[in-house]
Protein backbone atom coordinates (compact mmCIF):
# COMPACT_ATOMS: atom_id res chain seq x y z
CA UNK A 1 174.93 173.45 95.74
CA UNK A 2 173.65 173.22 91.95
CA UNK A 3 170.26 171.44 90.93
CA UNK A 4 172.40 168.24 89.65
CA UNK A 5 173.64 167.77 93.49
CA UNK A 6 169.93 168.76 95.32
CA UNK A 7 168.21 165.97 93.27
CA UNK A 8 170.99 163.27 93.86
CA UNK A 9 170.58 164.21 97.26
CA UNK A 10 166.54 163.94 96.86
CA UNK A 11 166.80 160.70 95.92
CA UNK A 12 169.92 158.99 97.57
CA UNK A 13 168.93 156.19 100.18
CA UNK A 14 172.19 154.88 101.08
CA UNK A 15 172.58 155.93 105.04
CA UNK A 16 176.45 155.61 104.60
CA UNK A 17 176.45 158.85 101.85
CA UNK A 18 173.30 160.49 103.89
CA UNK A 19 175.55 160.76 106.81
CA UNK A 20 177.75 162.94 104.48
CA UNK A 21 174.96 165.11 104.05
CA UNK A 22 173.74 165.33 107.27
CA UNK A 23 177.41 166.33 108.12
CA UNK A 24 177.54 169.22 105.89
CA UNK A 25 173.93 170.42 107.11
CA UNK A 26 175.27 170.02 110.86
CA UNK A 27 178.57 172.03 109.80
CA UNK A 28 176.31 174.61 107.90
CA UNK A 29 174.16 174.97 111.01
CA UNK A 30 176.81 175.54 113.48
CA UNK A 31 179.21 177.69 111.43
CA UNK A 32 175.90 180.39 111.02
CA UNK A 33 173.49 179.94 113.52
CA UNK A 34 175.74 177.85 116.04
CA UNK A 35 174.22 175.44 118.69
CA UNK A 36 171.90 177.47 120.53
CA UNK A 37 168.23 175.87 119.84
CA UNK A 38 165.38 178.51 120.00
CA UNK A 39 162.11 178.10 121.45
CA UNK A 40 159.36 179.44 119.82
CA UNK A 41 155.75 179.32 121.55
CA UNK A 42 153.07 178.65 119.21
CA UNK A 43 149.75 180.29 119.91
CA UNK A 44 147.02 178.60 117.39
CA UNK A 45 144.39 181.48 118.54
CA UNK A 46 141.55 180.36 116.03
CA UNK A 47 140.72 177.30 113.43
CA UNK A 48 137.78 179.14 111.47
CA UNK A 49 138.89 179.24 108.10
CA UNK A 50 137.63 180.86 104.50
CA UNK A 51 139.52 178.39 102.42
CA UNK A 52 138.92 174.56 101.11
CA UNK A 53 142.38 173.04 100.44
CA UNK A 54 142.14 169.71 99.97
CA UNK A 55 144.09 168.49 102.59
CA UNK A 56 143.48 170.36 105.62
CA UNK A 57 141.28 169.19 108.57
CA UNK A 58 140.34 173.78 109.31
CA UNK A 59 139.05 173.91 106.03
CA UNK A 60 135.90 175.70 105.74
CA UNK A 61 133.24 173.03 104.66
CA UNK A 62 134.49 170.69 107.63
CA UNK A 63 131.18 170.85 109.60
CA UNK A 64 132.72 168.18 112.13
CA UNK A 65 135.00 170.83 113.44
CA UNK A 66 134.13 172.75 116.50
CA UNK A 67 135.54 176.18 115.82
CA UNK A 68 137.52 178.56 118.18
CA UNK A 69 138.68 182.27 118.15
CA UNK A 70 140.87 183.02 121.32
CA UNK A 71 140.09 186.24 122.91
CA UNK A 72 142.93 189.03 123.40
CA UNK A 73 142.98 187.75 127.18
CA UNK A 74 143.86 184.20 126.49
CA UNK A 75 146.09 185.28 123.91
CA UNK A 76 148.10 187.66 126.57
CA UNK A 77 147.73 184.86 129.21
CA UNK A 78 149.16 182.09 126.74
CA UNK A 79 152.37 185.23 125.80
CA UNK A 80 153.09 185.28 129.69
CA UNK A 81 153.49 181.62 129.92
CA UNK A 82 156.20 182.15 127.00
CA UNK A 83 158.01 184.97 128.59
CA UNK A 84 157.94 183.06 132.28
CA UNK A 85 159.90 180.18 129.64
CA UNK A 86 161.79 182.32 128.68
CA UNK A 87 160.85 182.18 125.26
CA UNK A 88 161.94 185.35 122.77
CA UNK A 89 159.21 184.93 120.16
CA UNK A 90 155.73 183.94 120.43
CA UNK A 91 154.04 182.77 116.93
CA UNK A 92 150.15 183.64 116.44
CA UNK A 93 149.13 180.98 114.14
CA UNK A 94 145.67 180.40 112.40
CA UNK A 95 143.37 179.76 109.45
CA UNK A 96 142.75 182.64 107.02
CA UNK A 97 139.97 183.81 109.42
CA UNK A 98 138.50 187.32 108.55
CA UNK A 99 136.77 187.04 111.92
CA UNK A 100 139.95 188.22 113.04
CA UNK A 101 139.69 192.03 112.15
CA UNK A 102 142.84 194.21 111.07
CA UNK A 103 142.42 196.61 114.13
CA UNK A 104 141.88 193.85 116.64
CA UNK A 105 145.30 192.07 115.83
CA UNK A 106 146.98 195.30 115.55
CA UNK A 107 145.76 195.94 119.16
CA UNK A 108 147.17 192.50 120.66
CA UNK A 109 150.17 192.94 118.20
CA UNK A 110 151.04 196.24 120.55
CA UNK A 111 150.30 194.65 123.43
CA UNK A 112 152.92 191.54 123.19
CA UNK A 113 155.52 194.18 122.45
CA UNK A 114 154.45 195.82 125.67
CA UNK A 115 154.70 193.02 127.45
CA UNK A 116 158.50 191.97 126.93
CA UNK A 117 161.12 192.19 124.73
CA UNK A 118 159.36 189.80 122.40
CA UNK A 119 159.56 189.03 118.61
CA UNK A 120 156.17 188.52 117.44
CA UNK A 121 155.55 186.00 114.52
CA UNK A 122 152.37 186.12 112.60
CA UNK A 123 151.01 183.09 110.45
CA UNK A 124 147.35 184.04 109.51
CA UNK A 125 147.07 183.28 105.83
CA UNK A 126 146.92 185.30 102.66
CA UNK A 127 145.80 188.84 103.66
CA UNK A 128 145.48 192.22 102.32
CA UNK A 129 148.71 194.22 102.01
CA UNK A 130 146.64 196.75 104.20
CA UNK A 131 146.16 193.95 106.79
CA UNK A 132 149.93 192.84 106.81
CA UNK A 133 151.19 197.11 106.55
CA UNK A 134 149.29 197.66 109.43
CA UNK A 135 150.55 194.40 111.50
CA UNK A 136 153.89 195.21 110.86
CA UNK A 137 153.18 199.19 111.44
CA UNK A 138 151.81 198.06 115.27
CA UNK A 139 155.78 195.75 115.44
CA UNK A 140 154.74 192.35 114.02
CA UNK A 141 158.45 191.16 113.51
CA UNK A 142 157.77 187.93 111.26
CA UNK A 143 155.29 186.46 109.22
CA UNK A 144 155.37 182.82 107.78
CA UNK A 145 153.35 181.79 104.91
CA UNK A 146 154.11 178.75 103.12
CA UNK A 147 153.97 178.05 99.88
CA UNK A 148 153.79 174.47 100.06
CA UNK A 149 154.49 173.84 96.40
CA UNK A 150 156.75 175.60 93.50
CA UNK A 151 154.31 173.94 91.01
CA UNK A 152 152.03 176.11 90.22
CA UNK A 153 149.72 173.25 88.47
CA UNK A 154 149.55 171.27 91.79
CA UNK A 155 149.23 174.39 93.81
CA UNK A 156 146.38 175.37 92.47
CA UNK A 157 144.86 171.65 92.40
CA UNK A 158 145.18 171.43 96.23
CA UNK A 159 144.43 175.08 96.91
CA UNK A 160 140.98 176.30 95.05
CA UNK A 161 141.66 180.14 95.14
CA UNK A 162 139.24 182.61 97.04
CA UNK A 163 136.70 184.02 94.11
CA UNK A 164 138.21 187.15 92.27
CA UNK A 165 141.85 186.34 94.02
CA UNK A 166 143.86 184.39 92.83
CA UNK A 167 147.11 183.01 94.72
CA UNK A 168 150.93 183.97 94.57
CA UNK A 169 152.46 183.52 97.89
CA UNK A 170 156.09 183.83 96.69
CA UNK A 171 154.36 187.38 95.83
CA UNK A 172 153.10 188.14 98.88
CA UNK A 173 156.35 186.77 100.68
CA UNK A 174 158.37 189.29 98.68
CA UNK A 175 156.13 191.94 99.48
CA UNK A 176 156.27 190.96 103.06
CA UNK A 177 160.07 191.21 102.78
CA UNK A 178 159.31 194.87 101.51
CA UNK A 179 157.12 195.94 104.45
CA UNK A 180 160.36 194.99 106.66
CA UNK A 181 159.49 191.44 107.79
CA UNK A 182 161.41 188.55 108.37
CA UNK A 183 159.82 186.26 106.05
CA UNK A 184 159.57 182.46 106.67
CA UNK A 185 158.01 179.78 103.62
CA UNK A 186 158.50 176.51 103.56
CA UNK A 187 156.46 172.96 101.70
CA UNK A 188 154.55 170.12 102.13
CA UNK A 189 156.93 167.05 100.76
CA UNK A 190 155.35 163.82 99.68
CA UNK A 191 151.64 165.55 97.76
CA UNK A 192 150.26 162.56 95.74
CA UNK A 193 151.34 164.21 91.81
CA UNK A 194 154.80 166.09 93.56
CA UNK A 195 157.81 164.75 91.63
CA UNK A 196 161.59 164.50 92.84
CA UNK A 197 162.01 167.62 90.39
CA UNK A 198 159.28 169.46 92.19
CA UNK A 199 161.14 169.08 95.27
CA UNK A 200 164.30 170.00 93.92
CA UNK A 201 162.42 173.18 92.87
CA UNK A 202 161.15 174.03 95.85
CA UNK A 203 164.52 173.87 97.60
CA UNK A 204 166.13 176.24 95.32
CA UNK A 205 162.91 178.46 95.64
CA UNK A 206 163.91 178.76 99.25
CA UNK A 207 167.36 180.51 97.51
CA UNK A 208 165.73 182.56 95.25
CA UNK A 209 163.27 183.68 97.75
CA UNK A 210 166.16 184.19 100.46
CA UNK A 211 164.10 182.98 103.22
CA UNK A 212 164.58 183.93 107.31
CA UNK A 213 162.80 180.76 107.79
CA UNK A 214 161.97 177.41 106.33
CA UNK A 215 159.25 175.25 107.23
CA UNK A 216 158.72 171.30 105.61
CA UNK A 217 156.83 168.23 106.62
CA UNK A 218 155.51 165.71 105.00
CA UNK A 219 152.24 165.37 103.90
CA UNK A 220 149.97 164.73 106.47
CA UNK A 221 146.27 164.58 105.10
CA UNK A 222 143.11 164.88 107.34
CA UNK A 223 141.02 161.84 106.95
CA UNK A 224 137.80 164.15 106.35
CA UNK A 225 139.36 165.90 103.11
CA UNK A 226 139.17 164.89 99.49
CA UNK A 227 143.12 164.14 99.76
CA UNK A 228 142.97 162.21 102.74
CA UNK A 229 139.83 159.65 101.95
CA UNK A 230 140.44 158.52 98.40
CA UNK A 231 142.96 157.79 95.74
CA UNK A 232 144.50 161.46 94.85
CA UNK A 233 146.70 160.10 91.89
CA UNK A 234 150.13 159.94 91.89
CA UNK A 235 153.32 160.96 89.58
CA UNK A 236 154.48 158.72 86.96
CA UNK A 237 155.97 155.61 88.32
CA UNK A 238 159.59 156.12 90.43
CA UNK A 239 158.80 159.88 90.43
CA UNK A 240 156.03 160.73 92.89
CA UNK A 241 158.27 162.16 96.00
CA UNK A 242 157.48 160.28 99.08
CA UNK A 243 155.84 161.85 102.13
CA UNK A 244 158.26 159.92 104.47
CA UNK A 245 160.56 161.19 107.73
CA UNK A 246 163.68 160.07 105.98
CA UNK A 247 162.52 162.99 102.79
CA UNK A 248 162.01 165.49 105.44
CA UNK A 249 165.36 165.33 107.29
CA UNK A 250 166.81 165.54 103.31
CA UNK A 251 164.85 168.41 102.15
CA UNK A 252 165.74 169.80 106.15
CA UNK A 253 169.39 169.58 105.68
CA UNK A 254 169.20 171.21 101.89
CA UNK A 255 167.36 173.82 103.35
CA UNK A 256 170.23 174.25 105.39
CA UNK A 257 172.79 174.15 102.96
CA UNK A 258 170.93 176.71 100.22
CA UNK A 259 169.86 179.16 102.41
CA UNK A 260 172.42 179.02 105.17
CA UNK A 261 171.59 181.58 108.58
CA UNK A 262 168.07 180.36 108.12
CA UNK A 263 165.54 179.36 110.93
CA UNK A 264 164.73 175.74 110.42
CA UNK A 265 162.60 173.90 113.00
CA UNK A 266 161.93 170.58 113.78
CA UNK A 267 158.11 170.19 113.42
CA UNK A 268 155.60 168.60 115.33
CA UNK A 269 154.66 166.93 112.16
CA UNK A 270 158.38 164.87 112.56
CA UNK A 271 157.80 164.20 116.15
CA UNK A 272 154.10 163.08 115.15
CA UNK A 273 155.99 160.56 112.63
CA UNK A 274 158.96 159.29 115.17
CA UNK A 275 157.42 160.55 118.84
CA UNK A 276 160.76 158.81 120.21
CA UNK A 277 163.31 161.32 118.06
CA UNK A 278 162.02 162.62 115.41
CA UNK A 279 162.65 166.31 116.70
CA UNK A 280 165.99 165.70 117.89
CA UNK A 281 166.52 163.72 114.68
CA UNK A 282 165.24 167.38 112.47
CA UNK A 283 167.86 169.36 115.39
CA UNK A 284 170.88 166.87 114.28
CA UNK A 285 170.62 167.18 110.27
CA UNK A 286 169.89 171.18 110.14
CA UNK A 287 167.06 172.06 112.34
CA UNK A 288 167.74 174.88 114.72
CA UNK A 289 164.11 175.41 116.09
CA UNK A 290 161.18 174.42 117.90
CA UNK A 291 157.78 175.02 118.86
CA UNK A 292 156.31 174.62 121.52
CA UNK A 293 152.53 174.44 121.97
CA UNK A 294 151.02 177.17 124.34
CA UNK A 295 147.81 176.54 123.26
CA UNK A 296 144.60 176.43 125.68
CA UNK A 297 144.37 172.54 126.09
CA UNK A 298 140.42 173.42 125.45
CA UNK A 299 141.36 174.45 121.54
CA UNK A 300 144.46 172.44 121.08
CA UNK A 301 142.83 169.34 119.95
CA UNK A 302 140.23 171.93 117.67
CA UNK A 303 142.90 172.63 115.79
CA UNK A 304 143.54 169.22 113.97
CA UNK A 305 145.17 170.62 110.65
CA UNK A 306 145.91 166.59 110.89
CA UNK A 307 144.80 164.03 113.44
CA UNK A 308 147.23 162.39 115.94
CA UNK A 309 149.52 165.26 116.17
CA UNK A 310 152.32 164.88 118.96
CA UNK A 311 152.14 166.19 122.41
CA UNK A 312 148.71 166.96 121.87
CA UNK A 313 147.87 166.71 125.63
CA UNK A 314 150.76 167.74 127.49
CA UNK A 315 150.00 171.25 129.31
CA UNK A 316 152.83 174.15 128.36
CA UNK A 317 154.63 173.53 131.59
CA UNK A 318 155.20 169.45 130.59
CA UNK A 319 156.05 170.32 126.73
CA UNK A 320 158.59 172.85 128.08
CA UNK A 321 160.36 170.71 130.08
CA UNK A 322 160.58 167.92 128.48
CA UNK A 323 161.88 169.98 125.40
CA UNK A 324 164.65 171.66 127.36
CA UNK A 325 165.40 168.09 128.31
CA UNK A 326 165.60 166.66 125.22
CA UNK A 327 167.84 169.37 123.78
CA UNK A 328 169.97 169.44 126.76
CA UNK A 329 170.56 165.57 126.13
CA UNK A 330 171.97 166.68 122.76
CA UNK A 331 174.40 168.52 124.16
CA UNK A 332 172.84 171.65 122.85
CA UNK A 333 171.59 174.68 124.54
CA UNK A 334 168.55 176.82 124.37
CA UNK A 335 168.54 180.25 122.71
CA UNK A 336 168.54 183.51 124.73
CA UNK A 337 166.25 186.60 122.40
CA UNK A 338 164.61 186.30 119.38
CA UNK A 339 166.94 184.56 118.17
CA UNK A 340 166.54 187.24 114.24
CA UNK A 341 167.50 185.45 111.07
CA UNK A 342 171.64 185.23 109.94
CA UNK A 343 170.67 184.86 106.18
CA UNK A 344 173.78 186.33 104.28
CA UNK A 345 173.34 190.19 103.80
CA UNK A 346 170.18 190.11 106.49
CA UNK A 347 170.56 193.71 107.99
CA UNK A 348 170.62 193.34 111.45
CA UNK A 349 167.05 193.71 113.20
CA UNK A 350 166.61 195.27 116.53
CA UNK A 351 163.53 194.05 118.87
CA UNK A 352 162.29 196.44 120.92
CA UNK A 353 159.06 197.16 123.38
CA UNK A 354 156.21 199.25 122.24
């Protein structure tokens, strides 16, 4: 698919040629990841944060927000519930929180792979390559960083850099690739000042980064950021991409069809804009993936990236059935394993204890 085609499809709106596409994602899908759907329990183990993007409800001058760190039991606790689901990859997710020290995550790192034959997914921000080294040196299998925008203009607007570093995640996702991760990016669609030709970059950044997995949602500002309380500006009329669930399945199903044998999920960020089928929606135009929340009901609702989210109060046991439900109802079944990457010329990757 050629830039010419990904921005027709960016902006097409007539459902009659959208089916089209979401026929070609849904052939993509099955031909090279088939039908299984993988579950992938989602650990957010702390919401401190160093950073002030302009979006983001964990960012660090939000003085409203109580703030969490899980302790290695809870974390372990939350990782049985996953294996007991039968999950085959747990996903520790947080702010970029130096709290959490480099030996201390190696430690728990060790101890997941102890536990079961589990892939272990790290999503912890922009760290030191000695940081991410030493994660993958104690088995990390994944990390997922997300690099929300190819624009480097509007990056940098919506992300003020750390003093003395500045930020290149496609960088750091290459050198993640190096260390021997699978590597997982992924955007924000609908940022007030993102055009349609942003987007269309960003999709064939997912190509040239050759990514394991893709992440996109649409913007969803907290209230209590500059982004979310005031007028942010916009693109020039008929070019400012919108932040709707129709642009997400698009930029969903193009992920599909430019990086094919990547992991795609259907976010909670689609079920928090269509709670009746948005996720199955995401699993029928490309989406392969989802997430359920193992969280601690006592931090889930502390970790309000945005407000409202879906299934914010359902316990692990309730999201897990219902999810196995709802993907049974689409005929599909649920993944066995870690369910590693098929990306064309991925090596194969072997999960193993210890």
């Amino acid at each position: 698919m050629n830039r010419a085609e990904i921005q027709a499809w960016l902006r097409e709106e007539a459902p009659a040629r959208l089916e089209d596409l979401w026929r070609r994602a849904e052939a993509a899908r099955r031909r090279h990841v088939g039908d299984e759907v993988h579950l992938r329990g989602l650990i957010e183990i702390s919401n401190f944060c160093v950073r002030e993007c302009l979006y983001c409800g964990l960012r660090a001058s939000n003085c409203a927000l109580a703030r969490y760190r899980m302790t290695a039991g809870e974390i372990l606790a939350a990782a049985r519930q996953a294996v007991a689901f039968g999950y085959g990859t747990v996903v520790l997710q947080s702010g970029e929180d130096y709290g959490i020290e480099t030996a201390w995550m190696s430690g728990i790192v060790r101890r997941l792979k102890a536990l079961a034959p589990l892939a272990v997914t790290l999503s912890l921000g922009e760290r030191p390559e000695a940081d991410l080294a030493a994660w993958r040196e104690a088995g990390a299998d994944r990390y997922l960083l997300r690099f929300e925008t190819s624009n480097r203009a509007l990056y940098d607007r919506i992300h003020p850099p750390l003093a003395g570093r500045p930020s290149d995640r496609a960088a750091i996702l290459r050198r993640l690739r190096e260390l021997g991760y699978e590597i997982g990016g992924g955007i924000m669609i609908g940022i007030p000042g993102q055009t349609y030709d942003d987007l269309a970059d960003d999709v064939e950044m997912f190509r040239t980064l050759d990514l394991d997995m893709i992440g996109v949602g649409p913007f969803l500002p907290h209230p209590a950021t500059p982004l979310g309380c005031a007028d942010a500006g916009c693109a020039p009329p008929g070019e400012q991409a919108p932040n709707t669930e129709l642009m997400t399945y698009k930029v969903v199903a193009l992920a599909q069809l430019v990086c094919p044998g990547a992991n795609i999920p259907s976010t909670t960020a689609l079920a928090t804009l269509n709670r009746a089928e948005g996720r199955e929606l995401g699993l029928q135009r490309g989406a392969n993936v989802v997430m359920p929340n193992l969280t601690p009901l006592e931090y889930r609702a502390k970790y309000e990236i945005y407000p409202a989210k879906a299934c914010l109060y359902e316990t692990p046991g309730d999201c897990d059935a219902c999810l196995k439900r709802r993907i049974a109802a689409l005929g599909r079944g649920v993944g066995v394993g870690p369910g590693a990457s098929r990306r064309a010329g991925a090596a194969p990757r072997v999960f193993t204890r210890g």
